[in-house]
N, C-alpha and C. Protein backbone atom coordinates (compact mmCIF):
# COMPACT_ATOMS: atom_id res chain seq x y z
N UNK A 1 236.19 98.74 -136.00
CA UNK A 1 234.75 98.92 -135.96
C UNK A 1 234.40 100.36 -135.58
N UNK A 2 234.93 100.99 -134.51
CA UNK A 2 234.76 102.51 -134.14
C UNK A 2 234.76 103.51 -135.06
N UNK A 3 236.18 103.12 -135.88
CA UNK A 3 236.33 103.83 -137.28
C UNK A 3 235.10 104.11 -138.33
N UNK A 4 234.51 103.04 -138.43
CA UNK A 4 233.37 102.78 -139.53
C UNK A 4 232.49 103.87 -138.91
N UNK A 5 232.11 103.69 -137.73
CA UNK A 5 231.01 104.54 -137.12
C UNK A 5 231.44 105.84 -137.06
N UNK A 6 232.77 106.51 -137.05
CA UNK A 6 233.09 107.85 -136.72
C UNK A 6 233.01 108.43 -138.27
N UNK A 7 233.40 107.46 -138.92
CA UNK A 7 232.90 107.82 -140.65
C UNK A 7 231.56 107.64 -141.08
N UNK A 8 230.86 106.74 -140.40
CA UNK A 8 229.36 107.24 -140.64
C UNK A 8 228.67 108.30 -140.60
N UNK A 9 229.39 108.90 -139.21
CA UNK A 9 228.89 109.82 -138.36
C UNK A 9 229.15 110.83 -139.49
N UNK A 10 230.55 111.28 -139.39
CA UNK A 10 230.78 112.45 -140.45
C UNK A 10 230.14 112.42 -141.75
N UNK A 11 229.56 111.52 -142.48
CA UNK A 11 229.21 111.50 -143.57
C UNK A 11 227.97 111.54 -143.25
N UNK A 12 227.16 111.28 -142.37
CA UNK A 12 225.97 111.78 -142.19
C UNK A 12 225.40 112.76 -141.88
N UNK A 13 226.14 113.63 -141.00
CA UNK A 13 226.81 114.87 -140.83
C UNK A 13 226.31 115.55 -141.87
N UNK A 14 227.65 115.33 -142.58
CA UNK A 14 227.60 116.02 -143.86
C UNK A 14 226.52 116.14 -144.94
N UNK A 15 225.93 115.04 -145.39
CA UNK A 15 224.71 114.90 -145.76
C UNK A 15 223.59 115.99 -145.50
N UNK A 16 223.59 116.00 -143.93
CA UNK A 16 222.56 116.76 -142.92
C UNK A 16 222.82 118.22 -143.80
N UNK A 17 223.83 118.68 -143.36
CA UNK A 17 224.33 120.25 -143.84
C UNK A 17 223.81 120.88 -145.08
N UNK A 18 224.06 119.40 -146.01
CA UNK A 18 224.14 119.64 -147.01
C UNK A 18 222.53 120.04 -147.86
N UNK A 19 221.93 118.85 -147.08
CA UNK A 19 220.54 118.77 -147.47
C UNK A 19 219.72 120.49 -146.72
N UNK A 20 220.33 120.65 -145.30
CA UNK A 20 219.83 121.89 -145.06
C UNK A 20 219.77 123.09 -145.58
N UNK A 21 220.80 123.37 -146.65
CA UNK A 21 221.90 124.00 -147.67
C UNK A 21 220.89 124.20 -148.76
N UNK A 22 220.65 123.03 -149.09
CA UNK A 22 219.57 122.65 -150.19
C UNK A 22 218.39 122.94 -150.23
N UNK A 23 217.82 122.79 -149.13
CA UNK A 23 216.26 123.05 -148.92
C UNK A 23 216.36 124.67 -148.46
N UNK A 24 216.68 125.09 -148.25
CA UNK A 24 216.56 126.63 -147.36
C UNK A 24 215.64 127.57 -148.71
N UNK A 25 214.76 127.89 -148.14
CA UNK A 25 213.81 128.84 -148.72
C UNK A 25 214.48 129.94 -149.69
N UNK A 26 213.91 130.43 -150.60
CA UNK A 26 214.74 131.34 -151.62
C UNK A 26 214.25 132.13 -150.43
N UNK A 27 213.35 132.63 -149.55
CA UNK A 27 213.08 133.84 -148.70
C UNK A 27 214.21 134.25 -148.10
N UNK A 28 214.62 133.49 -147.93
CA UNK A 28 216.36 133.60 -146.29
C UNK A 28 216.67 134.65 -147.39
N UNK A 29 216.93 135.14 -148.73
CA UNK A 29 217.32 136.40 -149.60
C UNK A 29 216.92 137.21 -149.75
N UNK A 30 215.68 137.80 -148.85
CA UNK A 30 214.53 138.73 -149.21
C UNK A 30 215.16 139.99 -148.39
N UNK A 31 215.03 140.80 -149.19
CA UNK A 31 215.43 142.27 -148.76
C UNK A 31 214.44 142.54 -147.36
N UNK A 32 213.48 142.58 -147.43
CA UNK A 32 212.24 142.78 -146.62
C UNK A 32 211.06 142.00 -146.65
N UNK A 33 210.26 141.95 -145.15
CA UNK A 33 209.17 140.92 -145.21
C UNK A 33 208.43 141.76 -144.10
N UNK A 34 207.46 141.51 -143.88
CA UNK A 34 206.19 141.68 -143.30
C UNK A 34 205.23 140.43 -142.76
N UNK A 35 204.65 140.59 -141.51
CA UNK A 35 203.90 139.73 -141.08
C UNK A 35 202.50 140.11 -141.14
N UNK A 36 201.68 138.71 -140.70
CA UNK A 36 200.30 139.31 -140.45
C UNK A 36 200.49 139.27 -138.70
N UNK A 37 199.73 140.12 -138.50
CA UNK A 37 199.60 141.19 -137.34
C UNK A 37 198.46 140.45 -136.14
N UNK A 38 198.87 138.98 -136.20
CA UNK A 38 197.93 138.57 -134.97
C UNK A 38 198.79 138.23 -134.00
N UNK A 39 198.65 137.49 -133.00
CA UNK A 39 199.70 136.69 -131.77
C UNK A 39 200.35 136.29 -132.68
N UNK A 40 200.43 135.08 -132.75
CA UNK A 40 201.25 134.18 -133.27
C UNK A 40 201.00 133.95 -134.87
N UNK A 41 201.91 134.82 -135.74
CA UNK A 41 201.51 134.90 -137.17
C UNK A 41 201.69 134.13 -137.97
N UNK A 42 200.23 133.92 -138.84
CA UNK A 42 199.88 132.92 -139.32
C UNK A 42 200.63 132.97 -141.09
N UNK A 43 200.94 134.57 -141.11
CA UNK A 43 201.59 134.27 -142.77
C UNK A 43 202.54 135.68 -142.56
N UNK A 44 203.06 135.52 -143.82
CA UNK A 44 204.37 135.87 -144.00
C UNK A 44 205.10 136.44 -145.61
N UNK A 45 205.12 138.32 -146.09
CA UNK A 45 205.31 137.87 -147.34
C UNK A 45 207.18 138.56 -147.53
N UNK A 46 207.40 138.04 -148.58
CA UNK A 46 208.83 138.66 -149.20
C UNK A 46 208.88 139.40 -149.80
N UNK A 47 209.80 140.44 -149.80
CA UNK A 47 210.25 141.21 -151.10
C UNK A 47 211.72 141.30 -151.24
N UNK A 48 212.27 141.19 -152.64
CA UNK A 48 213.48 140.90 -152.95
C UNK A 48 213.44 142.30 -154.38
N UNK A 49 214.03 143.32 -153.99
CA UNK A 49 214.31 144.16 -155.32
C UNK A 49 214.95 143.67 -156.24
N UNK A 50 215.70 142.91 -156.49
CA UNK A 50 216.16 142.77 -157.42
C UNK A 50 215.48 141.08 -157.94
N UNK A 51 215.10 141.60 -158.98
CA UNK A 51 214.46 140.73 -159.69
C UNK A 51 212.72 140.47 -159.26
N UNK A 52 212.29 141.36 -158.70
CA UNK A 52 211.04 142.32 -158.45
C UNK A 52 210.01 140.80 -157.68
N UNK A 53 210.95 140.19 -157.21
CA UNK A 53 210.47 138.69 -156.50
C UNK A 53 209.19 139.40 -154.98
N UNK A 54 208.59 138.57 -155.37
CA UNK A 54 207.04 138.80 -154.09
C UNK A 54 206.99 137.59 -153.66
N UNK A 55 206.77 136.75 -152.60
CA UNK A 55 206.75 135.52 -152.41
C UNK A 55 205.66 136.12 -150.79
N UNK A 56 204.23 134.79 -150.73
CA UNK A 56 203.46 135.04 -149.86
C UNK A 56 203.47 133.12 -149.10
N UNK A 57 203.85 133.34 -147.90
CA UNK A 57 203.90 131.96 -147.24
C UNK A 57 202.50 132.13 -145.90
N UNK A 58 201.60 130.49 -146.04
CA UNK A 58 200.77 130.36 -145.28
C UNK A 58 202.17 130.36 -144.06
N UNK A 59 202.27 130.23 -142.91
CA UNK A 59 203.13 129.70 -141.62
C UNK A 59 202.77 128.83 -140.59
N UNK A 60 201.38 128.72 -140.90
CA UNK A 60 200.66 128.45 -139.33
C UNK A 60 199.49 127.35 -139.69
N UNK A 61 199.39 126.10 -139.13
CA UNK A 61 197.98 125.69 -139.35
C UNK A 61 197.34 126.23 -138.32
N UNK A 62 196.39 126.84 -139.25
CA UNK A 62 195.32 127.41 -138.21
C UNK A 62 194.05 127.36 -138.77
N UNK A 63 193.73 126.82 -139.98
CA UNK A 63 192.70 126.96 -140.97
C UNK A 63 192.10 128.43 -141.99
N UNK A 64 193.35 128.98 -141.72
CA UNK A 64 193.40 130.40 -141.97
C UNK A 64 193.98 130.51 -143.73
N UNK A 65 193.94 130.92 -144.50
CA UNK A 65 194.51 131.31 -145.90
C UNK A 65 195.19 132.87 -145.37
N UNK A 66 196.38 133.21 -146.47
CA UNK A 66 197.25 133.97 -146.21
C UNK A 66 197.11 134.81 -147.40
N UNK A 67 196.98 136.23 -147.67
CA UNK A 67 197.00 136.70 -149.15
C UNK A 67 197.65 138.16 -148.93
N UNK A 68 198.48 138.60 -149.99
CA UNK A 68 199.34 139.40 -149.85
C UNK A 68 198.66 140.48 -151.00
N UNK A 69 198.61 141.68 -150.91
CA UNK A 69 197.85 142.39 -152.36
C UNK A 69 199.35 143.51 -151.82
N UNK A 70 200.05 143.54 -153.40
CA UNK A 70 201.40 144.29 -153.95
C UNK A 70 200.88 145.70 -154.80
N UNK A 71 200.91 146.75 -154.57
CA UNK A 71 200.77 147.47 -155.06
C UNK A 71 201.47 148.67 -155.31
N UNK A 72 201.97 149.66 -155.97
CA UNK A 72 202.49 150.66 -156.76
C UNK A 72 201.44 151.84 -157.36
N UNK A 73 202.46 152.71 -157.54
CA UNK A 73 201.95 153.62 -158.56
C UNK A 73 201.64 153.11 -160.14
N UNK A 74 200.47 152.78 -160.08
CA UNK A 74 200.58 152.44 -162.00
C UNK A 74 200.28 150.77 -161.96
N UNK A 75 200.77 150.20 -160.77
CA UNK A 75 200.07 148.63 -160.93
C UNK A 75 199.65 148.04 -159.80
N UNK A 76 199.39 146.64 -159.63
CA UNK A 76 199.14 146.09 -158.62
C UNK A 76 198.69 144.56 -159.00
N UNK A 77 199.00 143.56 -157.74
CA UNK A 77 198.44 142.37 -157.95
C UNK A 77 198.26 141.49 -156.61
N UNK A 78 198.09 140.12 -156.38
CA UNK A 78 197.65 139.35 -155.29
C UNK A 78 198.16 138.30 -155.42
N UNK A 79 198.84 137.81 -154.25
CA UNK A 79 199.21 136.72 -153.97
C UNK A 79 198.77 135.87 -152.99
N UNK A 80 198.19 134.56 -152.86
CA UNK A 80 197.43 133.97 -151.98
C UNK A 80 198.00 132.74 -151.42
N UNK A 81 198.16 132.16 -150.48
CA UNK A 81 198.56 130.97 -150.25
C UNK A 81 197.74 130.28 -149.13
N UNK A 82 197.38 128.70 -149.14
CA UNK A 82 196.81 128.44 -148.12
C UNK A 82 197.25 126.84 -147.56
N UNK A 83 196.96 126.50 -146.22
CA UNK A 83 197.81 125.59 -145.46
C UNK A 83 199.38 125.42 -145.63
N UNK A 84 199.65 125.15 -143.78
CA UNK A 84 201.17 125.53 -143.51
C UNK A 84 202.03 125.12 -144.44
N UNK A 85 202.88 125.77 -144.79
CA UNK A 85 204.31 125.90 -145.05
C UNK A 85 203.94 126.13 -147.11
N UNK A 86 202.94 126.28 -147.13
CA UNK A 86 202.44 126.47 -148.72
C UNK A 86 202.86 127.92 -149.17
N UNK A 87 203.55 128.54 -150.25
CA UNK A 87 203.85 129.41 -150.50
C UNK A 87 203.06 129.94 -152.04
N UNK A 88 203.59 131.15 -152.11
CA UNK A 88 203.14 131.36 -153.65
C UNK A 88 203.92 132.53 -153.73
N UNK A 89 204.53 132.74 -155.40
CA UNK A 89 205.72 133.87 -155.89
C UNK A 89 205.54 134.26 -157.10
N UNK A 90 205.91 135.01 -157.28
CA UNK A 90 205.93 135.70 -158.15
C UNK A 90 207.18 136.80 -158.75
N UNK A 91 207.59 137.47 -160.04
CA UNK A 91 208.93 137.87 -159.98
C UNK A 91 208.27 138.77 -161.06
N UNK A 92 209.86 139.76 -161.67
CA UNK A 92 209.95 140.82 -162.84
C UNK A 92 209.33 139.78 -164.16
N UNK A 93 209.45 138.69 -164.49
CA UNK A 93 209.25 138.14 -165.69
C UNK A 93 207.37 138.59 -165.77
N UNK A 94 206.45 138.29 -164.50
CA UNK A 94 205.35 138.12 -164.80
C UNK A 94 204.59 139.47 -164.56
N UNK A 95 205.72 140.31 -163.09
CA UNK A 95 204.89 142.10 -162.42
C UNK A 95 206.24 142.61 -162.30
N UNK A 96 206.70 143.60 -163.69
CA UNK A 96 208.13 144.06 -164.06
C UNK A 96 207.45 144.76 -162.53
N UNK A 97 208.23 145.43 -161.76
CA UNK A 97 207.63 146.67 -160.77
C UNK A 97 208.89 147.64 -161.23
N UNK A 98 208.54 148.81 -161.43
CA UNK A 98 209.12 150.03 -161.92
C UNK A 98 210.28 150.25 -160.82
N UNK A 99 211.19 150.49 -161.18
CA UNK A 99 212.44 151.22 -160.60
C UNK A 99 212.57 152.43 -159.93
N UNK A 100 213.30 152.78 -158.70
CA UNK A 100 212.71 154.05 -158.10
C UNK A 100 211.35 154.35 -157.98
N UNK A 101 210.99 153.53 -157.27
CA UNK A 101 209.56 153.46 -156.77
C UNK A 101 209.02 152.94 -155.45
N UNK A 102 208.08 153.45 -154.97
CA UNK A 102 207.73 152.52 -153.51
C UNK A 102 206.67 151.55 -153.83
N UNK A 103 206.75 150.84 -152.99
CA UNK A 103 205.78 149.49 -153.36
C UNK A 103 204.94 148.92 -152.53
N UNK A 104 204.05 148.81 -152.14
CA UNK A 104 203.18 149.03 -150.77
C UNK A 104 202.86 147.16 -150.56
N UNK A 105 203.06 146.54 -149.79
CA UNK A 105 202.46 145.35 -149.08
C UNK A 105 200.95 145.62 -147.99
N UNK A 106 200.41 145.15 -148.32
CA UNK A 106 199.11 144.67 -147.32
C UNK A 106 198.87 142.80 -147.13
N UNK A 107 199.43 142.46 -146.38
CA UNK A 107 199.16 141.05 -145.84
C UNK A 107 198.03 141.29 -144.67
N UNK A 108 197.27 139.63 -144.99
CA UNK A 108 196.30 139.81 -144.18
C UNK A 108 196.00 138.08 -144.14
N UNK A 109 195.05 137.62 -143.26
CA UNK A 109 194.85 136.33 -143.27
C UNK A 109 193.17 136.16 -143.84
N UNK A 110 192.59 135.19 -144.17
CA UNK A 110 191.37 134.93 -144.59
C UNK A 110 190.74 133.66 -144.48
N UNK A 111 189.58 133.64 -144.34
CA UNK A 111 188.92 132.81 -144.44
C UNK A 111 187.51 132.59 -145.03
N UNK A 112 186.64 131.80 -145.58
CA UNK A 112 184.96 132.05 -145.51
C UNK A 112 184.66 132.89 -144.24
N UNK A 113 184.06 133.91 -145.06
CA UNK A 113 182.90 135.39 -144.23
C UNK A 113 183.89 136.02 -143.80
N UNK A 114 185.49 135.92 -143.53
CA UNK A 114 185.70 136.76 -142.65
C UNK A 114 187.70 137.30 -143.67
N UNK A 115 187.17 138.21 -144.30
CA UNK A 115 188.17 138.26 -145.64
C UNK A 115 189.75 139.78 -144.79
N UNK A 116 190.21 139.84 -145.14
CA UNK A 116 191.55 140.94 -144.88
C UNK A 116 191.59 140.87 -143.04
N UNK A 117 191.41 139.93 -141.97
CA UNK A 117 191.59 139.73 -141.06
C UNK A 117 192.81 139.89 -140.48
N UNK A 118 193.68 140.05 -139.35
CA UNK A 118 194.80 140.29 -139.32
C UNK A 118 196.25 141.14 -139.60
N UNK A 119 195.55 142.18 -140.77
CA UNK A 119 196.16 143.12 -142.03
C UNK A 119 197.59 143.35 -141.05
N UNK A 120 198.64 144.00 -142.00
CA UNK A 120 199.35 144.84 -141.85
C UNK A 120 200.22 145.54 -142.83
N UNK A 121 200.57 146.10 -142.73
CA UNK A 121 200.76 146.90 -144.23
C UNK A 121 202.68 147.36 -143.73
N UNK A 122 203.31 147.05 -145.54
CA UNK A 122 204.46 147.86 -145.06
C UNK A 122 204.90 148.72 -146.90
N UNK A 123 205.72 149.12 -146.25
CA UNK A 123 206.08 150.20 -147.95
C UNK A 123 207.90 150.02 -147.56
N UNK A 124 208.09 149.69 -149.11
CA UNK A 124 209.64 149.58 -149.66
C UNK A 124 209.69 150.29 -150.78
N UNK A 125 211.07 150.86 -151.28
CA UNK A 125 211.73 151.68 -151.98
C UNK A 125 212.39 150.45 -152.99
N UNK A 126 211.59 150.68 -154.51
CA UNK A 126 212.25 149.30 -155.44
C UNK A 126 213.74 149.89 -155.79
N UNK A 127 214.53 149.58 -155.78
CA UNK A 127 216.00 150.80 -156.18
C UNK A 127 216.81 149.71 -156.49
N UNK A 128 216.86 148.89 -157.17
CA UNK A 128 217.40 147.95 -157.63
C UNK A 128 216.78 147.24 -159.00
């Protein structure tokens, strides 16, 4: 009978690992990220050079929306996400971003009346 249970155990175990393995955010690969700039931050965005990946995550219930505006020399676009753990991405297929280039992040949080709250801004080198 002990047996059965020490093989449960391990196989449940394993399961666990496995499923954690599975679920883990494509972010855990992000070259660089940036927060929004309050106490306890409510969002969160990615950048991954290779393959020109932007990914913008709400983090926090707080009733807050999360929006990321990506910009360059020559382009630019927005990424928005709202309530916890809600993300939104984007890659080279839809915003090629030019090679040897810097690429500017502005994250900020939002809400009705009260829009780019929280900001913080960072700049990466696309070289990949």
């Amino acid at each position: 009978m002990k047996r059965s249970h020490t093989l449960t155990g391990v196989i449940s175990a394993g399961l666990l690992g496995a499923g954690a393995l599975l679920g883990a955010p494509e972010a855990a690969a992000a070259d660089h990220s940036v927060h929004t700039n309050d106490s306890d931050p409510g969002g969160v965005a990615y950048f991954t050079e290779h393959g020109d990946v932007s990914e913008v995550c709400d983090i926090e219930s707080d009733g807050w929306a999360v929006g990321v505006d990506v910009y360059w020399n020559g382009g630019e676009y927005t990424l928005k996400a709202g309530g916890n753990g809600n993300c939104k991405s984007t890659d080279a297929n839809t915003h090629d971003i030019p090679e040897n280039t810097y690429v500017n992040f502005r994250i900020y949080l939002y809400k009705s009346g009260t829009p780019y709250a929280y900001q913080d801004t960072a700049q990466w080198f696309n070289d990949n």
